[in-house]
C-alpha atoms as a PDB file:
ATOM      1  CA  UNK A   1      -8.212-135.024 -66.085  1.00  0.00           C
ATOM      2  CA  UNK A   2      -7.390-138.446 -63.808  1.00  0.00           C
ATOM      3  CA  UNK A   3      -8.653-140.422 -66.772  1.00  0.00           C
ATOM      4  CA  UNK A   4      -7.692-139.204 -70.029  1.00  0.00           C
ATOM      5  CA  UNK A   5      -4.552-137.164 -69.658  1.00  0.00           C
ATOM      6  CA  UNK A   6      -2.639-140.546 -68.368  1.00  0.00           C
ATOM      7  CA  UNK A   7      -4.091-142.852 -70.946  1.00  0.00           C
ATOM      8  CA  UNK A   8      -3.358-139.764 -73.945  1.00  0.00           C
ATOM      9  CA  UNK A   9       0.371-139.642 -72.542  1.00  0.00           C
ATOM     10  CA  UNK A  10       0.915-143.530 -72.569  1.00  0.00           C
ATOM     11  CA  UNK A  11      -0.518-144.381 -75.320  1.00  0.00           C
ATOM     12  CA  UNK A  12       0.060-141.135 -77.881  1.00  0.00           C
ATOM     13  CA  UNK A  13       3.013-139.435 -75.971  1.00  0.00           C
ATOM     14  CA  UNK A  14       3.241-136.643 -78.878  1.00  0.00           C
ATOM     15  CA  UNK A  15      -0.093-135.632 -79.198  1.00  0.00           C
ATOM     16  CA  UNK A  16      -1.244-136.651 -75.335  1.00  0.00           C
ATOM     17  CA  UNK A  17       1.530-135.325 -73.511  1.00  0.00           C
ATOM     18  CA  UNK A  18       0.529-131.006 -72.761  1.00  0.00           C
ATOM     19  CA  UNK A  19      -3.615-131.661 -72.852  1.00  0.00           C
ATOM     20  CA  UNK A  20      -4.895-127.828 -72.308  1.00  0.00           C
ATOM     21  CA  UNK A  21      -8.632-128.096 -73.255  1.00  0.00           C
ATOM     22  CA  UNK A  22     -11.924-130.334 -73.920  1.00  0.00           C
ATOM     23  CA  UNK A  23     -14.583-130.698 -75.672  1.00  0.00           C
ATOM     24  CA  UNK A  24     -17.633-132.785 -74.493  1.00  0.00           C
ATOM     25  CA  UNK A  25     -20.991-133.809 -75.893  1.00  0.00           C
ATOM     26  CA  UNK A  26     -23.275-136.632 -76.826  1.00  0.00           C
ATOM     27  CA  UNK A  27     -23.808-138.616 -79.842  1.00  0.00           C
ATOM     28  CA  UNK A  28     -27.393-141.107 -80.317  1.00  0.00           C
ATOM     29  CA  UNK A  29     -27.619-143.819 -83.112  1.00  0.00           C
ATOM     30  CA  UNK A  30     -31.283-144.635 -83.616  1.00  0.00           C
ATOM     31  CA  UNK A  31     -32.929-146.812 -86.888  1.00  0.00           C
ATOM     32  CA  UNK A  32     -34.658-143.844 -88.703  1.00  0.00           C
ATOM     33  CA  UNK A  33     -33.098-140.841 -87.112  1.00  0.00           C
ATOM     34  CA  UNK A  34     -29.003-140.696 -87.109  1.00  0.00           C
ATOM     35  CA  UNK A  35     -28.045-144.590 -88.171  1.00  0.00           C
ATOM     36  CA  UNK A  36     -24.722-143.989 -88.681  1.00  0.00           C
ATOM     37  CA  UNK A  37     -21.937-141.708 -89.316  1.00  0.00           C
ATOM     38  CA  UNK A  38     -19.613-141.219 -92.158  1.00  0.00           C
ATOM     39  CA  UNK A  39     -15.714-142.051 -92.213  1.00  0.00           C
ATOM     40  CA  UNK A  40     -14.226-137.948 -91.015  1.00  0.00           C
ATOM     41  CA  UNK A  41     -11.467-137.316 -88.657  1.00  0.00           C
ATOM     42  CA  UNK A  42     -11.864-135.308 -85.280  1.00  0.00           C
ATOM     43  CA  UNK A  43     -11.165-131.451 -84.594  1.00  0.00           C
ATOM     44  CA  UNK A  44      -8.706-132.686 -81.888  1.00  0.00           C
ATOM     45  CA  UNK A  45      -5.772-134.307 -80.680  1.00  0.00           C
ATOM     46  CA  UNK A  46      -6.924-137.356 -78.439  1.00  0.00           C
ATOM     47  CA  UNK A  47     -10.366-138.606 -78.714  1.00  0.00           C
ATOM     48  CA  UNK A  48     -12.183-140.252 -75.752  1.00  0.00           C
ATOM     49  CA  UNK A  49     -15.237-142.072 -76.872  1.00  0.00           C
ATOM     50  CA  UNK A  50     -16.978-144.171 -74.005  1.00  0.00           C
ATOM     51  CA  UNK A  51     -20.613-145.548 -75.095  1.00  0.00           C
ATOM     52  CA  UNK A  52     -22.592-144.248 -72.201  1.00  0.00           C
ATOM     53  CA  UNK A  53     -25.928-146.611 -73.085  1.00  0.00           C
ATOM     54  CA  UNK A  54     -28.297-148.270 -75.629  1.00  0.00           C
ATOM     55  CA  UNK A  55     -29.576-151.509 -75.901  1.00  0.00           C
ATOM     56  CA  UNK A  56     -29.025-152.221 -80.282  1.00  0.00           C
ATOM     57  CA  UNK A  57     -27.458-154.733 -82.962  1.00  0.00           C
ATOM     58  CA  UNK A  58     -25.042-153.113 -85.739  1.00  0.00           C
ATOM     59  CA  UNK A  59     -23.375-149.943 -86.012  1.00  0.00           C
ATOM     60  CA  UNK A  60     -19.379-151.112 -85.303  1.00  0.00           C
ATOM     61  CA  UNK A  61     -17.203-148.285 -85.035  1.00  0.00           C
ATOM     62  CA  UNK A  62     -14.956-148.549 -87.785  1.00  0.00           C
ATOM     63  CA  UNK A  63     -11.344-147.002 -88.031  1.00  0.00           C
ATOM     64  CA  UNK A  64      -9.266-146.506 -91.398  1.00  0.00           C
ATOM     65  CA  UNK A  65      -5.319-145.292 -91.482  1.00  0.00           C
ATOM     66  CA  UNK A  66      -4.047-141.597 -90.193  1.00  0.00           C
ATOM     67  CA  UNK A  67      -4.952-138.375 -92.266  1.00  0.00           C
ATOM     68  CA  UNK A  68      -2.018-137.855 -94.459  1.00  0.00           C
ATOM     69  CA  UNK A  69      -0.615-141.247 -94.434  1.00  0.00           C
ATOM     70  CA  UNK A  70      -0.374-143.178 -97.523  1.00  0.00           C
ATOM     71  CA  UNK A  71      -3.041-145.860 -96.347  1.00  0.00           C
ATOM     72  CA  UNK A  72      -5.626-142.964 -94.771  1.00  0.00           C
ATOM     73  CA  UNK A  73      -8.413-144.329 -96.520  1.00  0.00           C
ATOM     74  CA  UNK A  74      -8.101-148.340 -96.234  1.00  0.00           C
ATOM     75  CA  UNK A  75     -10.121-150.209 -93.751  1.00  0.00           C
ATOM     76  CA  UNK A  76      -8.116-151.151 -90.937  1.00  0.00           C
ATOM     77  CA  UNK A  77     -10.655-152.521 -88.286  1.00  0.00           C
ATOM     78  CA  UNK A  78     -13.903-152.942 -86.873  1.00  0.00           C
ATOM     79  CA  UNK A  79     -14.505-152.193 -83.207  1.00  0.00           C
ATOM     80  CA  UNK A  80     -18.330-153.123 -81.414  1.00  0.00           C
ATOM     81  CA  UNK A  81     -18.634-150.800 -78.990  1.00  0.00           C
ATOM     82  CA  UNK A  82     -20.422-152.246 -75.686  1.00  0.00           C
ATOM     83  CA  UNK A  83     -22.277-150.534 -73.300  1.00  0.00           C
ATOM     84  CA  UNK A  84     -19.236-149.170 -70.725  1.00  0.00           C
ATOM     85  CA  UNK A  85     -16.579-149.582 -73.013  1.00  0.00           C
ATOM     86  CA  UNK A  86     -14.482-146.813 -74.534  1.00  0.00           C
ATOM     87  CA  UNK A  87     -12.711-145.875 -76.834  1.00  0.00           C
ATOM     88  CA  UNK A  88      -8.898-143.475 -77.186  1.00  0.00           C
ATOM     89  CA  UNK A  89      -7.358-142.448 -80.254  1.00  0.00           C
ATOM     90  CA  UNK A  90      -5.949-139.593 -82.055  1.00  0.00           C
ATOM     91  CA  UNK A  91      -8.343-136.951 -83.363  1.00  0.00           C
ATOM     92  CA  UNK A  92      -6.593-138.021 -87.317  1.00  0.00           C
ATOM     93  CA  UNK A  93      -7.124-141.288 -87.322  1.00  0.00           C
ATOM     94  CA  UNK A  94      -9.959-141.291 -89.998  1.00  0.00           C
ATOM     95  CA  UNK A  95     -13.362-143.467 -88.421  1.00  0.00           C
ATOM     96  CA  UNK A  96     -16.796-143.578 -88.344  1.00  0.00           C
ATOM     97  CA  UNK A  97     -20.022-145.605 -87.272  1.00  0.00           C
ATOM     98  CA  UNK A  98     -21.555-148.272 -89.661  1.00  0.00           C
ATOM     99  CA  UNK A  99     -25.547-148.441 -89.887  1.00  0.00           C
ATOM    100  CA  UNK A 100     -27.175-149.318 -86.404  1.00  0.00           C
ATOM    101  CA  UNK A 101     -29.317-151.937 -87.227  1.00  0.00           C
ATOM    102  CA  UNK A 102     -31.896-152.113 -84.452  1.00  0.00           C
ATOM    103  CA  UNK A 103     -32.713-149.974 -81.185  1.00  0.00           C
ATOM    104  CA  UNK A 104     -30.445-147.406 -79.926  1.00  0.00           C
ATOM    105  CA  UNK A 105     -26.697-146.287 -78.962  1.00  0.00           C
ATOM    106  CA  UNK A 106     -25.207-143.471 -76.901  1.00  0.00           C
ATOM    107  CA  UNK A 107     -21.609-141.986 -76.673  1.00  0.00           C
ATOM    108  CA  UNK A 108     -20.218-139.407 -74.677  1.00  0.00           C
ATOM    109  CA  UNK A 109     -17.426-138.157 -76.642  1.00  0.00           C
ATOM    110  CA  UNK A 110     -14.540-136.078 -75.689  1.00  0.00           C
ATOM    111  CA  UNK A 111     -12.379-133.851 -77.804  1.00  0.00           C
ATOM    112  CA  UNK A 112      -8.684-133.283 -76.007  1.00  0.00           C
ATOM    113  CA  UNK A 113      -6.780-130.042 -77.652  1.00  0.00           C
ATOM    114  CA  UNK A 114      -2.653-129.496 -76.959  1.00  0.00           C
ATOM    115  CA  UNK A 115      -1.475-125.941 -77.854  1.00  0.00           C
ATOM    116  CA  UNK A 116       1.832-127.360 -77.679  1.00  0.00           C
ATOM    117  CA  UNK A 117       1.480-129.881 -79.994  1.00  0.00           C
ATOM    118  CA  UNK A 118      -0.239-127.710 -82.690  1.00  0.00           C
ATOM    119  CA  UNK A 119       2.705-125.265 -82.577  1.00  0.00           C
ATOM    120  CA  UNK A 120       5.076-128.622 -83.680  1.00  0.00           C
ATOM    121  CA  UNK A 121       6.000-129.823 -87.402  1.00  0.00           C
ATOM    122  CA  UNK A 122       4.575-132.778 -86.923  1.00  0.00           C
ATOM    123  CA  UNK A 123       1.494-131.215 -86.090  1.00  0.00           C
ATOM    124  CA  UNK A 124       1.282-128.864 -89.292  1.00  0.00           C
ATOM    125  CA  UNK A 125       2.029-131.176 -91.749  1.00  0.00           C
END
């Protein structure tokens, strides 16, 4: 509530702005098990990804365009997610985790819902 409401208002005023409900739970990268995870977009508005731990090489968290935007599926950037560190961004914008190469990787992720914003156009379309 401190944390994420603030940053989803500031930095995604639409979407971030009426926050009702989350959705929390944990992720693990591991050579063998889960190594990665393929490009999707989130069941949410705002997504808060912090990596809570791991000590590993690889496995950049990669983002492409919005869903429904002409560019949704070009490679926009590469992010290497450290130990700490997190992550905000709109439950559309289309990502995923490249192949952990060695040891293992962490997140706590959390899904941020607006009624409010699902009842707009923008929302539904």
């Amino acid at each position: 509530e401190r944390i994420i409401k603030p940053l989803a208002f500031a930095l995604f005023p639409e979407e971030g702005s009426h926050l009702q409900s989350h959705h929390s739970f944990t992720i693990r990268y591991k050579g063998g098990e889960d190594t990665h995870l393929d490009v999707h977009t989130d069941d949410s508005d705002v997504t808060f990804n912090v990596n809570i731990g791991g000590n590993y090489s690889g496995c950049p968290l990669v983002f492409c365009g919005l869903s429904g935007e002409p560019d949704h599926r070009q490679f926009k950037l590469a992010h290497q997610h450290r130990p700490g560190a997190a992550v905000l961004h709109r439950g559309q914008h289309r990502h995923g985790a490249e192949d952990i190469e060695d040891g293992e990787r962490t997140n706590l992720v959390i899904w941020s819902y607006s009624r409010s914003y699902r009842a707009t156009t923008a929302y539904k379309r």
